[in-house]
Protein backbone atom coordinates (compact mmCIF):
# COMPACT_ATOMS: atom_id res chain seq x y z
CA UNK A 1 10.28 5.99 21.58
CA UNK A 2 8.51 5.96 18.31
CA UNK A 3 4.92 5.95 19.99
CA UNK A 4 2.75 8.70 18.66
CA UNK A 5 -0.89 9.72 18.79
CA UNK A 6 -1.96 8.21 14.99
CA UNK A 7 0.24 5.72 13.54
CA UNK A 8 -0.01 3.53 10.30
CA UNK A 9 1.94 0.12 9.89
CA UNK A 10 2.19 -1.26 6.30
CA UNK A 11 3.94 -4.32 5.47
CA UNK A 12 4.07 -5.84 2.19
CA UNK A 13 5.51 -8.88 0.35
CA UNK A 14 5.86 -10.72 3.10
CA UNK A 15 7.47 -14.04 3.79
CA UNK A 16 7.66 -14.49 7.71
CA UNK A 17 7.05 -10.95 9.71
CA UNK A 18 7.15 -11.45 13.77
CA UNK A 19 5.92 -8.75 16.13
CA UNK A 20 7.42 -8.66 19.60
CA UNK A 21 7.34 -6.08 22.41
CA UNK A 22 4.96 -3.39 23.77
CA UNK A 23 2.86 -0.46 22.86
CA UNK A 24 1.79 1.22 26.51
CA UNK A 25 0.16 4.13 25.01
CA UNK A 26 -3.89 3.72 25.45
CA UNK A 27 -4.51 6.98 23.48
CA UNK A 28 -2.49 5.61 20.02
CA UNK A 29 -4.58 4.72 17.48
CA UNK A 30 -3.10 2.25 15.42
CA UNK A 31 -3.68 0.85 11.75
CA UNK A 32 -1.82 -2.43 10.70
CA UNK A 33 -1.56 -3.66 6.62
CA UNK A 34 -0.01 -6.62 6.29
CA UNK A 35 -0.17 -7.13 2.26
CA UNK A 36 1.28 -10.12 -0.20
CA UNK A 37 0.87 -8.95 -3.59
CA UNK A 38 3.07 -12.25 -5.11
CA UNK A 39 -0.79 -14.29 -4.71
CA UNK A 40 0.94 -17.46 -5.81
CA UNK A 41 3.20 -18.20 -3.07
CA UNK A 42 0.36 -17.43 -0.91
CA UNK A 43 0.31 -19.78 1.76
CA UNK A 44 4.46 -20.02 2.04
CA UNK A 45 3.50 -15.95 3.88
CA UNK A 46 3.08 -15.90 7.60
CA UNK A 47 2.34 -13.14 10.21
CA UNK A 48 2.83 -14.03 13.76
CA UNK A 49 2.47 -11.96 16.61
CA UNK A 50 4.49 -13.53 19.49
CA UNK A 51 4.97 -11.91 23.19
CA UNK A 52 3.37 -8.72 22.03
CA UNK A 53 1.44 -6.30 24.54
CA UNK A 54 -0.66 -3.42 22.40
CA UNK A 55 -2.70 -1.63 24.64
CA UNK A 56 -2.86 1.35 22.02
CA UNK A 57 -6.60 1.03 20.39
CA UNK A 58 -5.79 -0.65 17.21
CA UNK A 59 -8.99 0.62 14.84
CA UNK A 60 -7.83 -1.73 11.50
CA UNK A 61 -5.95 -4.94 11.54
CA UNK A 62 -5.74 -5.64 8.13
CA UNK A 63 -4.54 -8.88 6.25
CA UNK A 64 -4.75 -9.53 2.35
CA UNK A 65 -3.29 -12.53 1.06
CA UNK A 66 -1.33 -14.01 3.81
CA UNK A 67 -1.24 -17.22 4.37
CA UNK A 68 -0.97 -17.55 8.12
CA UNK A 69 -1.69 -16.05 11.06
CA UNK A 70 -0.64 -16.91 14.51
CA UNK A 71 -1.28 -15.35 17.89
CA UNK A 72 1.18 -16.42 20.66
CA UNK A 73 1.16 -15.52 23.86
CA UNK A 74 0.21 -11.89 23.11
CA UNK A 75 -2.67 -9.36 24.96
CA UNK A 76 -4.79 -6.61 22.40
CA UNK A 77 -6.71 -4.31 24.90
CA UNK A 78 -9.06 -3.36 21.62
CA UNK A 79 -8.90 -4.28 17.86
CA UNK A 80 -12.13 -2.02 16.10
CA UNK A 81 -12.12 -3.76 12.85
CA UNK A 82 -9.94 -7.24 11.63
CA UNK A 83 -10.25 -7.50 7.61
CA UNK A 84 -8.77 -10.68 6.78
CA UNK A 85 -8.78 -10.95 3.14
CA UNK A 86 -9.20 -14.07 0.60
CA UNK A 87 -8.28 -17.55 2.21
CA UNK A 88 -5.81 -17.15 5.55
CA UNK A 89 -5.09 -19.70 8.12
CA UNK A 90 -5.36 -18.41 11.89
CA UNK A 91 -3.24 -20.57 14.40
CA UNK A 92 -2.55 -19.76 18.50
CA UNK A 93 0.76 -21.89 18.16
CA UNK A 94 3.47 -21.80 15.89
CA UNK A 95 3.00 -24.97 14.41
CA UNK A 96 0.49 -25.25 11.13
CA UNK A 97 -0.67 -28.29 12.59
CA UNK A 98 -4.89 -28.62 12.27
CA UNK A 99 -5.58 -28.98 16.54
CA UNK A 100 -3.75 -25.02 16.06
CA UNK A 101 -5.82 -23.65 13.83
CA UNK A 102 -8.83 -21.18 14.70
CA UNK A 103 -11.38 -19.05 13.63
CA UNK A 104 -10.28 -16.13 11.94
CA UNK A 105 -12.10 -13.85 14.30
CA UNK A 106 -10.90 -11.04 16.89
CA UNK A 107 -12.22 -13.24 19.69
CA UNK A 108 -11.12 -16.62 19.36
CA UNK A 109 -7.37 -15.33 17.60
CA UNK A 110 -6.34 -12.05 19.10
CA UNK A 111 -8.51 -11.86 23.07
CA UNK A 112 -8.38 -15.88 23.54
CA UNK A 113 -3.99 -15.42 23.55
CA UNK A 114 -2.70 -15.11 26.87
CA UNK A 115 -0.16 -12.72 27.43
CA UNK A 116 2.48 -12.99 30.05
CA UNK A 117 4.60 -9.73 30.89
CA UNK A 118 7.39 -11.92 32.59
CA UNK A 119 7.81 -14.91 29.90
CA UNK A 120 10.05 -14.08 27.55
CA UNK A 121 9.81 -16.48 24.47
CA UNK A 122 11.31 -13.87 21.89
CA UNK A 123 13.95 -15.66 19.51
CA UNK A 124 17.00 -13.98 18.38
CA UNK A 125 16.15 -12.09 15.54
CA UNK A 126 18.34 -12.95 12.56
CA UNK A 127 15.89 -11.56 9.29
CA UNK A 128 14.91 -8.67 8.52
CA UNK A 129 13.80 -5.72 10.47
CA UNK A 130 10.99 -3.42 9.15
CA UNK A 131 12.03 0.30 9.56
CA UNK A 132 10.28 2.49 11.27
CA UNK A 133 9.73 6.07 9.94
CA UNK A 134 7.82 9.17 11.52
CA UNK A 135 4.92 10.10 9.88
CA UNK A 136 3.92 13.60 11.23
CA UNK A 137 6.75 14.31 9.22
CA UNK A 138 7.73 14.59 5.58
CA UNK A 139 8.60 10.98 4.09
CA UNK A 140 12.11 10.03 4.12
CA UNK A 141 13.86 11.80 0.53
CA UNK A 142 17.42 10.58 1.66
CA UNK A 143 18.36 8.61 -1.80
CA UNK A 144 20.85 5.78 -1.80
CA UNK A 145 23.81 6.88 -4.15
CA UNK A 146 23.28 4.79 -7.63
CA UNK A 147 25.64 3.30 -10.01
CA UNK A 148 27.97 5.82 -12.40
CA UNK A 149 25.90 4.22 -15.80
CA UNK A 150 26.80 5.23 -18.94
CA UNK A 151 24.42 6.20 -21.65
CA UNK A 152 22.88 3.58 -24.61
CA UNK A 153 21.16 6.37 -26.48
CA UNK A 154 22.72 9.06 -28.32
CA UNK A 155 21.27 12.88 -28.37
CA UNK A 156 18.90 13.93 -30.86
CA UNK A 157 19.53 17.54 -31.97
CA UNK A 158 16.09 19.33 -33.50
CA UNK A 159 16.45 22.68 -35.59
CA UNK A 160 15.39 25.63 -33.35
CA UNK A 161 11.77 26.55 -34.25
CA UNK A 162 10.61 30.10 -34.53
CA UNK A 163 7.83 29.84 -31.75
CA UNK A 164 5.21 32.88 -31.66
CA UNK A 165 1.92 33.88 -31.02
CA UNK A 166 1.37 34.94 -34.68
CA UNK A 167 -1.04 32.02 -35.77
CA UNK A 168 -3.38 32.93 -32.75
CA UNK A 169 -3.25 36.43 -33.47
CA UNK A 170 -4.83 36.23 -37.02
CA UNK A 171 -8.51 36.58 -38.21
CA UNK A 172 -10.60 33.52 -37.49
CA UNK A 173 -11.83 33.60 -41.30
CA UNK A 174 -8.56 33.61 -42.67
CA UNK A 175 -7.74 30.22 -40.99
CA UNK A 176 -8.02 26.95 -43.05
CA UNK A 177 -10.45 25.29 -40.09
CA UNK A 178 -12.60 28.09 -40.89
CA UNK A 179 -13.28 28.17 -44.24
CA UNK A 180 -12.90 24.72 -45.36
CA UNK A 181 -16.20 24.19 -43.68
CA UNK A 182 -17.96 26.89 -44.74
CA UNK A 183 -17.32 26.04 -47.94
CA UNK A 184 -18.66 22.22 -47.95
CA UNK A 185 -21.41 23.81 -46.07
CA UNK A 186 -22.38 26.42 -48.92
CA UNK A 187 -21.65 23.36 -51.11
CA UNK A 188 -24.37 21.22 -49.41
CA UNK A 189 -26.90 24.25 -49.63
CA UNK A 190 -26.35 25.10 -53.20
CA UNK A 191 -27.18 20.71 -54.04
CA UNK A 192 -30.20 21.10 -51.51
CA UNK A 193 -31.75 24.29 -53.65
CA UNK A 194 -31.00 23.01 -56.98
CA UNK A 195 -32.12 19.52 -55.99
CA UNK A 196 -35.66 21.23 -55.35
């Protein structure tokens, strides 16, 4: 059970993403990203939720760049705020066909979908699975062991330097920022009187 009180979904670079299954818990809040950042292949992206029940109180459903999104046979008890981003196609089938497509809007896509708890209509799931990771705690560190690589630069060796506090330590008027200056300014006041 990975159901906690504040959860946050983010998929990105999509191609096809399906959500299936159930979320019981009314007190969840949920927010859902579903992100393409390759723009150009655009409208090849889909996001379909299909025999999903999410009774948690979902308070951003959030789609940028995806070209379609379908809503099948699926219940949302409450969806706060749906930001669908630059041109997406909404369908309540899986077809693209033009008699599926509907207005983008919470209403006539996610509350007009009629869910049944005893039709099952979930495919075997041969793609990709999104993992799932707790976030009340730390992010997952675990690294994935790389490659023995060898080395296509060679060490530079530098003579040690003598580092100390001695440059900070002298007088102010002894230092060439000093009285380089002062001297261009007793320059410029000398030409200024003589001038007159």
């Amino acid at each position: 059970n990975i159901v906690q009180p504040r959860m946050k979904f983010v998929f990105t670079n999509i191609v096809s993403n399906q959500l299936t299954g159930r979320i019981s818990s009314r007190s969840t809040i949920l927010d859902m990203f579903f992100r393409q950042f390759n723009t150009a292949g655009r409208d090849q992206t889909s996001v379909t939720f299909r025999n999903i029940d999410i009774q948690a109180n979902i308070r951003l459903l959030n789609f940028q760049d995806i070209g379609h999104v379908r809503v099948v046979d699926s219940h949302f008890d409450n969806i706060n705020d749906l930001d669908i981003l630059r041109s997406t196609k909404c369908h309540s089938s899986l077809d693209n066909s033009r008699e599926s497509e509907v207005k983008c809007s919470k209403e006539d896509l996610f509350f007009a979908s009629r869910y049944s708890p005893t039709r099952r209509t979930i495919p075997a799931v041969t793609e990709r699975r999104p993992g799932f990771e707790d976030t009340t705690k730390s992010y997952n560190t675990e690294r994935l062991p790389s490659p023995p690589y060898l080395p296509f630069f060679s060490p530079i060796s530098t003579p040690i330097v003598n580092a100390s506090a001695a440059p900070y330590t002298a007088d102010l008027t002894s230092s060439p920022l000093f009285i380089v200056p002062v001297v261009l300014l007793v320059a410029v006041a000398l030409v200024v009187i003589l001038v007159l």
